[in-house]
PDB file of N, CA and C in Angstrom:
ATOM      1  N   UNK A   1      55.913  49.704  19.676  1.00  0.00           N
ATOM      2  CA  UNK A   1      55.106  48.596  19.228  1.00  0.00           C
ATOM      3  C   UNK A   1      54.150  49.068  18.137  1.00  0.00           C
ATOM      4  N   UNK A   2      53.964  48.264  16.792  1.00  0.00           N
ATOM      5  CA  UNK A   2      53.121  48.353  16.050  1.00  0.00           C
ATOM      6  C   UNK A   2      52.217  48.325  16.032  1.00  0.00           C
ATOM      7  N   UNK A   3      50.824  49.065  15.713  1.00  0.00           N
ATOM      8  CA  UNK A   3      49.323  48.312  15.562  1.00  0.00           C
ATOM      9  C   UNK A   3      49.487  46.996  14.492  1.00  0.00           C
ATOM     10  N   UNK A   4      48.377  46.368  14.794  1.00  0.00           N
ATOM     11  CA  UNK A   4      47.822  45.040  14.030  1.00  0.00           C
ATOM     12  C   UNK A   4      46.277  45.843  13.723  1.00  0.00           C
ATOM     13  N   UNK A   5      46.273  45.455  12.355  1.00  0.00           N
ATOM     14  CA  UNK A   5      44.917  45.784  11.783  1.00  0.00           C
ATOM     15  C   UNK A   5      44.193  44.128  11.027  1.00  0.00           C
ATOM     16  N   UNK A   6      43.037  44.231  11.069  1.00  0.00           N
ATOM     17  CA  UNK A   6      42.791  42.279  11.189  1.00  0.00           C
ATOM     18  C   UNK A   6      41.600  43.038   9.867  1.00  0.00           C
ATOM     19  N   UNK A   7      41.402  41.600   9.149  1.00  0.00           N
ATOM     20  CA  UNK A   7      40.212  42.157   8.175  1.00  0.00           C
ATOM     21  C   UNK A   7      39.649  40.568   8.542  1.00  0.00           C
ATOM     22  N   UNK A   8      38.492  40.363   9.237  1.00  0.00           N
ATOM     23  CA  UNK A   8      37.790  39.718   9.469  1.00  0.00           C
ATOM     24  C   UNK A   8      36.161  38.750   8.731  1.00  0.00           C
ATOM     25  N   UNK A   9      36.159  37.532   9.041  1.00  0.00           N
ATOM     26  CA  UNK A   9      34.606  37.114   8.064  1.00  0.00           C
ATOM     27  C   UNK A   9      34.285  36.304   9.389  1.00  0.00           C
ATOM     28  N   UNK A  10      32.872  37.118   9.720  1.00  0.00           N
ATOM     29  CA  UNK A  10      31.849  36.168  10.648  1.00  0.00           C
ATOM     30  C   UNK A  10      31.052  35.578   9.932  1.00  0.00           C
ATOM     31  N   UNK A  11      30.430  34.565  10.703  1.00  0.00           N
ATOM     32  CA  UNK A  11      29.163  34.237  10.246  1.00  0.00           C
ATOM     33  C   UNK A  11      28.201  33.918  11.617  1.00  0.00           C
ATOM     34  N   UNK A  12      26.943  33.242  11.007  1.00  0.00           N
ATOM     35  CA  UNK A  12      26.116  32.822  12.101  1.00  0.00           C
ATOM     36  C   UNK A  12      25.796  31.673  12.344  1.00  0.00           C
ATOM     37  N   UNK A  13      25.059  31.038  13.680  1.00  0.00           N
ATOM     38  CA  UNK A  13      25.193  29.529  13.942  1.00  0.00           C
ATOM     39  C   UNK A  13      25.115  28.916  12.916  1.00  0.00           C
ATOM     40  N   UNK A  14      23.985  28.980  11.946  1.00  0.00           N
ATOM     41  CA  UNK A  14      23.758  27.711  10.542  1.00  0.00           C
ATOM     42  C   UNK A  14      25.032  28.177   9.471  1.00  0.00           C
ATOM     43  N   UNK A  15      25.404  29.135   9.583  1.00  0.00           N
ATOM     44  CA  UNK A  15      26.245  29.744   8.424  1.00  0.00           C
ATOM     45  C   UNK A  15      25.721  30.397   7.151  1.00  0.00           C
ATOM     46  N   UNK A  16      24.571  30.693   7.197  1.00  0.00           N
ATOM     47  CA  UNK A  16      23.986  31.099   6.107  1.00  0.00           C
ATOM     48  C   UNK A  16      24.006  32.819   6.110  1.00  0.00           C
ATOM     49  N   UNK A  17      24.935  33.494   6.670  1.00  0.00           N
ATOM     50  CA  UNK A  17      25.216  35.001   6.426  1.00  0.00           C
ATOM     51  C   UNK A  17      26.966  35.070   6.511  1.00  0.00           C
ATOM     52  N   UNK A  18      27.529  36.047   5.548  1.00  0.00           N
ATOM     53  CA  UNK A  18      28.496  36.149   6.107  1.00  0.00           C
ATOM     54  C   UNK A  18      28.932  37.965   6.692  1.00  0.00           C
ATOM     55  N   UNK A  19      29.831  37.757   7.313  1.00  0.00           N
ATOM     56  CA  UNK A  19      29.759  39.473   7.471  1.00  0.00           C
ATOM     57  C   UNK A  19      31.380  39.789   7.342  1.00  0.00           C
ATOM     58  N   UNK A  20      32.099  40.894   7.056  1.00  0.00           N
ATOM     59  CA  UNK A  20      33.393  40.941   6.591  1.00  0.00           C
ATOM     60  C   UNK A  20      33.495  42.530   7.641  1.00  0.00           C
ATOM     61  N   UNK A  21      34.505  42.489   8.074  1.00  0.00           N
ATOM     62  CA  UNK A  21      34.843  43.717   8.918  1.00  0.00           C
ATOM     63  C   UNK A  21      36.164  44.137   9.088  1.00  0.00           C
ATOM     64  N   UNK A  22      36.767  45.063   9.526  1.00  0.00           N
ATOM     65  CA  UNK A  22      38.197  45.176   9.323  1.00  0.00           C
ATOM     66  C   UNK A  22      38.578  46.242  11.108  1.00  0.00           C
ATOM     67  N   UNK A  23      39.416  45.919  11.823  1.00  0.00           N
ATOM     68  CA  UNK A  23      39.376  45.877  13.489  1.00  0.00           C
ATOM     69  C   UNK A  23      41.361  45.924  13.849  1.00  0.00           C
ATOM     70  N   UNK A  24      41.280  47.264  14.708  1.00  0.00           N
ATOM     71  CA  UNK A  24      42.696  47.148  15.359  1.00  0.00           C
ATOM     72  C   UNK A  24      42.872  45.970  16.841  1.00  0.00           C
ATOM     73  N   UNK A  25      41.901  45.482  16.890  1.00  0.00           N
ATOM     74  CA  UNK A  25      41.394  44.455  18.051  1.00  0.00           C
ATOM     75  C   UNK A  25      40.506  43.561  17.853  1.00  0.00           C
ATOM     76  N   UNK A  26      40.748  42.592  17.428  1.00  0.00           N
ATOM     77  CA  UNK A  26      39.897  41.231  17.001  1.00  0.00           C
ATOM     78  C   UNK A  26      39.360  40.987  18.351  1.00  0.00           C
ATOM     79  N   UNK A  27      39.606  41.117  19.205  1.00  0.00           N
ATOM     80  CA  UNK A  27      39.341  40.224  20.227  1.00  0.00           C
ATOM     81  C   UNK A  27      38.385  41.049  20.908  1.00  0.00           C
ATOM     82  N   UNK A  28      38.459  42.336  21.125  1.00  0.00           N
ATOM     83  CA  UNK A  28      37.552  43.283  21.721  1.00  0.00           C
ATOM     84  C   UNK A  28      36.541  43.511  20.622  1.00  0.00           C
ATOM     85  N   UNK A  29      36.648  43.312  19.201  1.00  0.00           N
ATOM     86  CA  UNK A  29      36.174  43.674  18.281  1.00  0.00           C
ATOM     87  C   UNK A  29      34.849  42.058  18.564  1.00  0.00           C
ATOM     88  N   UNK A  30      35.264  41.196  18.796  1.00  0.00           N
ATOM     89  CA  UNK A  30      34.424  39.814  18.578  1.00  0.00           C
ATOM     90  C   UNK A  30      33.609  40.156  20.002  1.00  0.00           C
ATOM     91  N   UNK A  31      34.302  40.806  21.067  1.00  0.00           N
ATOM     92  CA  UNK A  31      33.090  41.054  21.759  1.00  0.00           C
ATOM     93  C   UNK A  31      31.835  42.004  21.523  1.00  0.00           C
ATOM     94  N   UNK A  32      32.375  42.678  20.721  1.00  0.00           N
ATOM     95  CA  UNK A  32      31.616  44.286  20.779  1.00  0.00           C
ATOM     96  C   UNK A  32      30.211  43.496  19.900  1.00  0.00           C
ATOM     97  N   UNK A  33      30.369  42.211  18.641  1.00  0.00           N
ATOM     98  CA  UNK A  33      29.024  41.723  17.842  1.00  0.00           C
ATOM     99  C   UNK A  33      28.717  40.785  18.952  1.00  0.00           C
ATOM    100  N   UNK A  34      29.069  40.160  19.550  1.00  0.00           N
ATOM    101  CA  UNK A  34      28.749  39.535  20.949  1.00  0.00           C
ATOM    102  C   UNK A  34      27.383  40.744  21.791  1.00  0.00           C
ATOM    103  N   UNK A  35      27.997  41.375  22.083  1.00  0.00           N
ATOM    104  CA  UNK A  35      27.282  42.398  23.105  1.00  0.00           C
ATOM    105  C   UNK A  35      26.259  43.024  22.110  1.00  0.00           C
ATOM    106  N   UNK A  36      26.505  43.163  20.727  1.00  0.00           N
ATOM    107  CA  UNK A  36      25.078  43.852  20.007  1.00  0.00           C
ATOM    108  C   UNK A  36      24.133  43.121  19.920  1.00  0.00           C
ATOM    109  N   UNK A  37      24.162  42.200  19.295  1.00  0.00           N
ATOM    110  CA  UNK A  37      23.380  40.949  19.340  1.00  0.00           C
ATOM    111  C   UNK A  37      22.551  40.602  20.687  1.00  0.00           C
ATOM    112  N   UNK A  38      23.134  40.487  22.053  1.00  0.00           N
ATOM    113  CA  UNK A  38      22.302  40.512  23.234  1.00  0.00           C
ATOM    114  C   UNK A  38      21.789  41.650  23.237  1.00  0.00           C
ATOM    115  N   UNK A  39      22.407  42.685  22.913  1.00  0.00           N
ATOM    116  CA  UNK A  39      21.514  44.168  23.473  1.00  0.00           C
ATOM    117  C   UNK A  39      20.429  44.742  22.042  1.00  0.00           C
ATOM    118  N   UNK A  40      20.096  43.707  20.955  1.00  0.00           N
ATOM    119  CA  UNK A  40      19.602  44.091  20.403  1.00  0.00           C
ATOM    120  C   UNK A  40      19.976  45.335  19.085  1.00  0.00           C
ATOM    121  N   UNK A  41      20.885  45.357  19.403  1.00  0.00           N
ATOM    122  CA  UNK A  41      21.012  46.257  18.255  1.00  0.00           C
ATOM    123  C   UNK A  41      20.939  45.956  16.722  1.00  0.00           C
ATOM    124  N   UNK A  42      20.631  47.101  16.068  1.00  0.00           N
ATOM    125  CA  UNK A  42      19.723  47.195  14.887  1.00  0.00           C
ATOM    126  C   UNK A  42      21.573  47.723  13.712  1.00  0.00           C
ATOM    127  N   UNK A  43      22.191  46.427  13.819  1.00  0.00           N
ATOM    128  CA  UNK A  43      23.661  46.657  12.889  1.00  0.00           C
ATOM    129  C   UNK A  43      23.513  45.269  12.234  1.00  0.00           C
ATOM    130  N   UNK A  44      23.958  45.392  10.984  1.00  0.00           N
ATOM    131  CA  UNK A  44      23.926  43.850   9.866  1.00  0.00           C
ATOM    132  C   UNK A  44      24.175  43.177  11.141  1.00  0.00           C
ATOM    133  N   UNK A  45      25.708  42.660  11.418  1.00  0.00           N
ATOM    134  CA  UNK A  45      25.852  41.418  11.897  1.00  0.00           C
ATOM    135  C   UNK A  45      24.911  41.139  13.401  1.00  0.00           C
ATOM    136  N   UNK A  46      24.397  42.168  14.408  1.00  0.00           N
ATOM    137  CA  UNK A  46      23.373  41.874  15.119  1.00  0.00           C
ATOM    138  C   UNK A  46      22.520  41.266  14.424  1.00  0.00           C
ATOM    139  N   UNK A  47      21.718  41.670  13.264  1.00  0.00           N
ATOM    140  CA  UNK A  47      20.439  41.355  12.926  1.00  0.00           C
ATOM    141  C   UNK A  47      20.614  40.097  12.437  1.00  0.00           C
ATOM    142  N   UNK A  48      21.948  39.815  11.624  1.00  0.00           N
ATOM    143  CA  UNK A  48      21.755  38.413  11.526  1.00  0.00           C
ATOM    144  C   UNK A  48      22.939  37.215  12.545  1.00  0.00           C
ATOM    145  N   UNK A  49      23.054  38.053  13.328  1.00  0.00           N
ATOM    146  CA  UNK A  49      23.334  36.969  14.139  1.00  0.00           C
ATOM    147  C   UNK A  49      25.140  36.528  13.997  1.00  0.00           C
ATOM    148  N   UNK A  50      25.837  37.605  13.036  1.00  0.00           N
ATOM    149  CA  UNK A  50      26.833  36.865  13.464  1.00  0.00           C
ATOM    150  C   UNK A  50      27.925  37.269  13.884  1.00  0.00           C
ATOM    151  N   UNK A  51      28.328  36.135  14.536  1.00  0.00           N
ATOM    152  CA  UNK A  51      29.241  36.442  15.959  1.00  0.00           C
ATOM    153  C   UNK A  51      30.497  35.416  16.028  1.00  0.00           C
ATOM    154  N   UNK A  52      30.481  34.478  14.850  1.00  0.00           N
ATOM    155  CA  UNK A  52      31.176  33.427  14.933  1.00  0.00           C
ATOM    156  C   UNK A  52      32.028  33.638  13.673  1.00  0.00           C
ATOM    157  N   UNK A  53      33.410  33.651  14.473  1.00  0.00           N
ATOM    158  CA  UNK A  53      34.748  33.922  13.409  1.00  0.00           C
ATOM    159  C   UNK A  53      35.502  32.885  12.389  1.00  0.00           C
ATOM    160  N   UNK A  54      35.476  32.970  11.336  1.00  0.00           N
ATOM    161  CA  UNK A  54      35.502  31.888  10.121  1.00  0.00           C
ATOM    162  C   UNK A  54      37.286  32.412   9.502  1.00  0.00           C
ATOM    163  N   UNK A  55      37.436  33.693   9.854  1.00  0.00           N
ATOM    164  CA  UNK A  55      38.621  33.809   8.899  1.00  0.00           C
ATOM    165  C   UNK A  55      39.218  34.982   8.961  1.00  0.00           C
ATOM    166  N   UNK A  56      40.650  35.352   9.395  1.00  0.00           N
ATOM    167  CA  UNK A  56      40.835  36.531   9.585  1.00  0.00           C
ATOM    168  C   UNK A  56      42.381  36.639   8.982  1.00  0.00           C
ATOM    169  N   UNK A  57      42.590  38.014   8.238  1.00  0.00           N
ATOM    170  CA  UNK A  57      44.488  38.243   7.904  1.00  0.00           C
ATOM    171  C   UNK A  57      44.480  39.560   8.934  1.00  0.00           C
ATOM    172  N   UNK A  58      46.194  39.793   9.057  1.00  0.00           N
ATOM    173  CA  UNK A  58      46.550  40.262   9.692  1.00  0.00           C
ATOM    174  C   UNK A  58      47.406  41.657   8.622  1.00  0.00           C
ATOM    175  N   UNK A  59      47.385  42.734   8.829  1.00  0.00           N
ATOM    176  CA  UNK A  59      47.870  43.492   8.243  1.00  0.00           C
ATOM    177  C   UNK A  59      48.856  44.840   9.483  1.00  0.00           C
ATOM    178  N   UNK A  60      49.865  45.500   8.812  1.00  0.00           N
ATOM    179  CA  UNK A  60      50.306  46.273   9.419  1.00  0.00           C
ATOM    180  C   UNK A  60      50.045  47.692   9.296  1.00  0.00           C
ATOM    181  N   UNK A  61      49.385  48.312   7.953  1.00  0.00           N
ATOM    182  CA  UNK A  61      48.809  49.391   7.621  1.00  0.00           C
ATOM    183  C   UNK A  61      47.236  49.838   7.721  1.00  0.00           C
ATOM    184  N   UNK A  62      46.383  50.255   8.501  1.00  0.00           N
ATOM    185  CA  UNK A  62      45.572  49.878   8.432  1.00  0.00           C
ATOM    186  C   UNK A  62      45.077  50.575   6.876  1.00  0.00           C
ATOM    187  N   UNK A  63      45.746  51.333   5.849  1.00  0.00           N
ATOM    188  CA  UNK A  63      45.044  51.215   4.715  1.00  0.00           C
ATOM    189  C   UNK A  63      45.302  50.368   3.840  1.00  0.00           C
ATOM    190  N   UNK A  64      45.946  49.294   4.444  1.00  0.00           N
ATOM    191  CA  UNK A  64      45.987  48.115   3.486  1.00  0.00           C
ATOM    192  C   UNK A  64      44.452  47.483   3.623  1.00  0.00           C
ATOM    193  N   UNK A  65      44.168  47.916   5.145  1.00  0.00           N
ATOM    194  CA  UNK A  65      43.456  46.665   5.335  1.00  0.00           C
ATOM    195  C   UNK A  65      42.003  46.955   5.703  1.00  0.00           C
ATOM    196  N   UNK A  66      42.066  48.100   5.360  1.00  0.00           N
ATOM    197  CA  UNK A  66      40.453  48.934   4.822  1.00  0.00           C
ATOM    198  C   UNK A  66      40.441  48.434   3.225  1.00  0.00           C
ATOM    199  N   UNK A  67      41.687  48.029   2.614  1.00  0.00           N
ATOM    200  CA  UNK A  67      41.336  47.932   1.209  1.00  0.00           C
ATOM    201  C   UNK A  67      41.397  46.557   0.802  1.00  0.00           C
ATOM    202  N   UNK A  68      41.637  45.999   1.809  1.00  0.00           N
ATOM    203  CA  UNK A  68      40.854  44.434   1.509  1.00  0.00           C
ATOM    204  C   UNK A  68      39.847  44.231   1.929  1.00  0.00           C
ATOM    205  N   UNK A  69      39.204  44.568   3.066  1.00  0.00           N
ATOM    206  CA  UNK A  69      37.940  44.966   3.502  1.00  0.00           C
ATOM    207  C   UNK A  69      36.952  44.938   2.200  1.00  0.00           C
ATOM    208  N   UNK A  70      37.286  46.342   2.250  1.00  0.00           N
ATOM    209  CA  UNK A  70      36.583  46.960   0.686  1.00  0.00           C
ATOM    210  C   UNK A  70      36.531  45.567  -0.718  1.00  0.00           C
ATOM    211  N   UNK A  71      37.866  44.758  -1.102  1.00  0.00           N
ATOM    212  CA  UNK A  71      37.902  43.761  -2.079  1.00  0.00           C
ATOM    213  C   UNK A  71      36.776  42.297  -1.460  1.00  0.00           C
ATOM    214  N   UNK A  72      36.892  42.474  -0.528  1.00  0.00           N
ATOM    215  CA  UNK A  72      36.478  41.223  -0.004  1.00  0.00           C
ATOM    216  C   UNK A  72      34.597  41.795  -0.007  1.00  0.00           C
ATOM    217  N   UNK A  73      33.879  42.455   0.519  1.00  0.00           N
ATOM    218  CA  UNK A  73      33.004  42.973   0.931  1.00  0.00           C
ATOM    219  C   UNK A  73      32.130  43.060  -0.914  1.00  0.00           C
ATOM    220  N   UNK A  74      33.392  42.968  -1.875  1.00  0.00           N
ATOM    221  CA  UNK A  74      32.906  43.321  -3.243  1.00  0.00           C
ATOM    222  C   UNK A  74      32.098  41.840  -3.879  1.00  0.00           C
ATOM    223  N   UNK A  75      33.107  40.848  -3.369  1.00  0.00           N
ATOM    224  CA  UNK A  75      32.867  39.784  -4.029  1.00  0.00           C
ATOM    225  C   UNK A  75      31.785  39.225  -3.549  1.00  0.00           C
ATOM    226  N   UNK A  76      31.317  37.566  -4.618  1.00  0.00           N
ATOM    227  CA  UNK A  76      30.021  37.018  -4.113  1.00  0.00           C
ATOM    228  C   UNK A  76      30.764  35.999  -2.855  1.00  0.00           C
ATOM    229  N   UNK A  77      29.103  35.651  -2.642  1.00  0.00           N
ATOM    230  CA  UNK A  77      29.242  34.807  -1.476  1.00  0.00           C
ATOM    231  C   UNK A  77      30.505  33.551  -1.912  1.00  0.00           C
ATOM    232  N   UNK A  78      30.291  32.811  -3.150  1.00  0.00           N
ATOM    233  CA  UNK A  78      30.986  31.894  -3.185  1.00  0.00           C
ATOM    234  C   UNK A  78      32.302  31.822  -3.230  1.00  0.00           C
ATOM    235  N   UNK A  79      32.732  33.109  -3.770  1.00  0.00           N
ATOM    236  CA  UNK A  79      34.485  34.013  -3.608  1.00  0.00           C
ATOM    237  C   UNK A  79      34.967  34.070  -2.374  1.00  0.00           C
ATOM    238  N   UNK A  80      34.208  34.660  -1.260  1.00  0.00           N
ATOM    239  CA  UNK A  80      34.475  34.663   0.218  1.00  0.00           C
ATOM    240  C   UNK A  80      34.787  33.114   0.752  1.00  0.00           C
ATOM    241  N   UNK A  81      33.481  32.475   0.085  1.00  0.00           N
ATOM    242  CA  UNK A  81      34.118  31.281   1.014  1.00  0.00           C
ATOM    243  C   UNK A  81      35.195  30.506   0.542  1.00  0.00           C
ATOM    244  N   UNK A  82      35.305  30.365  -0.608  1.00  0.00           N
ATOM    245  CA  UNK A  82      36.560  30.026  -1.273  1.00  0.00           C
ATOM    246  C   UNK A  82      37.803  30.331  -0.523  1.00  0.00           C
ATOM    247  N   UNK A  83      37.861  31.516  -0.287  1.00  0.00           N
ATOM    248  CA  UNK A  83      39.088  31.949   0.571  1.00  0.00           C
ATOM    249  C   UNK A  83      39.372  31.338   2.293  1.00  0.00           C
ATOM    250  N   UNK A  84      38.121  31.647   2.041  1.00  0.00           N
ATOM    251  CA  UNK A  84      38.077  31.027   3.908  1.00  0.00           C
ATOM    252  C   UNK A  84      38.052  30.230   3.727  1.00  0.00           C
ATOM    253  N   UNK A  85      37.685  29.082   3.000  1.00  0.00           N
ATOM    254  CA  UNK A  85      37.947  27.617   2.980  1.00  0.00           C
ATOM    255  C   UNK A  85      39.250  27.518   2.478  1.00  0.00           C
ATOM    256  N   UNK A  86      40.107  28.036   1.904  1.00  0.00           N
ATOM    257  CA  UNK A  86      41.652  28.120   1.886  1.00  0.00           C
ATOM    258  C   UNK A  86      42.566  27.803   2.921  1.00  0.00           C
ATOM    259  N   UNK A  87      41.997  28.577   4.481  1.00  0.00           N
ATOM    260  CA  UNK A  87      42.497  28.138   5.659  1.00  0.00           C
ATOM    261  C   UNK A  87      41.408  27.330   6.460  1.00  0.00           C
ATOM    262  N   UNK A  88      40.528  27.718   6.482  1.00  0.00           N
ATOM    263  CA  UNK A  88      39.784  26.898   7.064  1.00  0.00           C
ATOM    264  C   UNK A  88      38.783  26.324   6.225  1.00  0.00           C
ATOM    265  N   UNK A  89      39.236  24.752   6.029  1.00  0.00           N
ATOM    266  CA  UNK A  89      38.534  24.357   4.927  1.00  0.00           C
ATOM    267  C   UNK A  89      36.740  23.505   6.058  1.00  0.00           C
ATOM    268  N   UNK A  90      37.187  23.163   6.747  1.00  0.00           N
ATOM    269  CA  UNK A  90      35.676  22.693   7.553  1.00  0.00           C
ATOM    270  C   UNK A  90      34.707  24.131   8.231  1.00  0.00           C
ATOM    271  N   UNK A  91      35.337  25.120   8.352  1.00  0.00           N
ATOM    272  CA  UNK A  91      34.424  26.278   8.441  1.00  0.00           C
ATOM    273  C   UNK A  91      33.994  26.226   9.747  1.00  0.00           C
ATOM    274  N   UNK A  92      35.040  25.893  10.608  1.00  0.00           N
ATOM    275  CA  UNK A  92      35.539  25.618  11.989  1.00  0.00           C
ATOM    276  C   UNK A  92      34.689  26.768  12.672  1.00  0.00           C
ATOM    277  N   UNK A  93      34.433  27.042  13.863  1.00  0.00           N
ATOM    278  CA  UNK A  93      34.331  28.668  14.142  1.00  0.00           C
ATOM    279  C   UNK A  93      35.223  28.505  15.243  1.00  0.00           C
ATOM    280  N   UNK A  94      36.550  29.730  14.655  1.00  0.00           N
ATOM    281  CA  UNK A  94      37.874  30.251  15.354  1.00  0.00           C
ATOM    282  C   UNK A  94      37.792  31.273  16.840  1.00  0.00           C
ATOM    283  N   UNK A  95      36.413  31.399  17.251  1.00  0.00           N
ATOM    284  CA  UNK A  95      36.375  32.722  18.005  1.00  0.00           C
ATOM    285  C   UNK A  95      37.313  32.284  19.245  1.00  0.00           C
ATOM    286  N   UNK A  96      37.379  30.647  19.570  1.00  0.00           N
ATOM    287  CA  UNK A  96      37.438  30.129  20.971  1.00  0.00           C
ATOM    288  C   UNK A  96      39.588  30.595  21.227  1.00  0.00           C
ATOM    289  N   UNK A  97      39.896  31.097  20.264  1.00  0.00           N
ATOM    290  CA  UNK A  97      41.352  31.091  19.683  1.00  0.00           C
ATOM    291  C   UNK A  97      41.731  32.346  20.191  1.00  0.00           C
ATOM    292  N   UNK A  98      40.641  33.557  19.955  1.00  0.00           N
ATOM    293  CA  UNK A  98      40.643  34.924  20.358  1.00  0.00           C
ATOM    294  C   UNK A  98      39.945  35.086  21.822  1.00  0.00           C
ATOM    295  N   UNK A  99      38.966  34.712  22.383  1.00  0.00           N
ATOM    296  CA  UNK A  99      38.184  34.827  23.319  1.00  0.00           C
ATOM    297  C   UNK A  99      38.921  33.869  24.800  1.00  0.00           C
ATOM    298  N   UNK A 100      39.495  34.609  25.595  1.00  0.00           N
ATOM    299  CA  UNK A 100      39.442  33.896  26.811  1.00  0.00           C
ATOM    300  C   UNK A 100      38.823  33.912  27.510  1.00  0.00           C
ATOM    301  N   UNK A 101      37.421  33.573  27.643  1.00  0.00           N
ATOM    302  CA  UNK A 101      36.235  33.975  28.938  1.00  0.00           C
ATOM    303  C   UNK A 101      35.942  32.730  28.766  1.00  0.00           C
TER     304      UNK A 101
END
């Protein structure tokens, strides 16, 4: 069996941060800013809060997908959302898709 490497965009309740990350486990990965955020921790998406999944690709290399990471992480805010509004044009939050609890 293959790994899956995910390059990910959170945001936070109002939507006014975004955060871009790249994860062999989306799903353990959406808990782990889940659990910083309660426990306080002092990491971007703790501090601002986000925990809510807007947009994710799926890759099979993970140096593909450190290097979209990297492209995505470059651009402005309005580039990111552009894309994510590509699939998700209402800016839905997807976490409930990954999360079975």
């Amino acid at each position: 069996m293959m790994d899956k490497y995910f390059v990910y965009i959170l945001t936070n309740k109002n939507k006014t941060v975004l955060y871009t990350g790249v994860t062999n486990n989306l799903t353990k990965r959406l808990v782990e800013h889940n659990d910083n955020i309660e426990q306080g921790k002092k990491t971007f998406a703790a501090k601002y809060r986000c925990k809510h999944l807007l947009y994710n690709e799926e890759y099979d290399w993970i140096q593909e997908a450190i290097a979209r990471e990297m492209e995505i992480k470059g651009w402005v805010r309005a580039k990111k959302l552009n894309l994510t509004k590509s699939v998700n044009p209402n800016l839905d939050f997807l976490e409930d898709g990954f999360l079975f609890t």
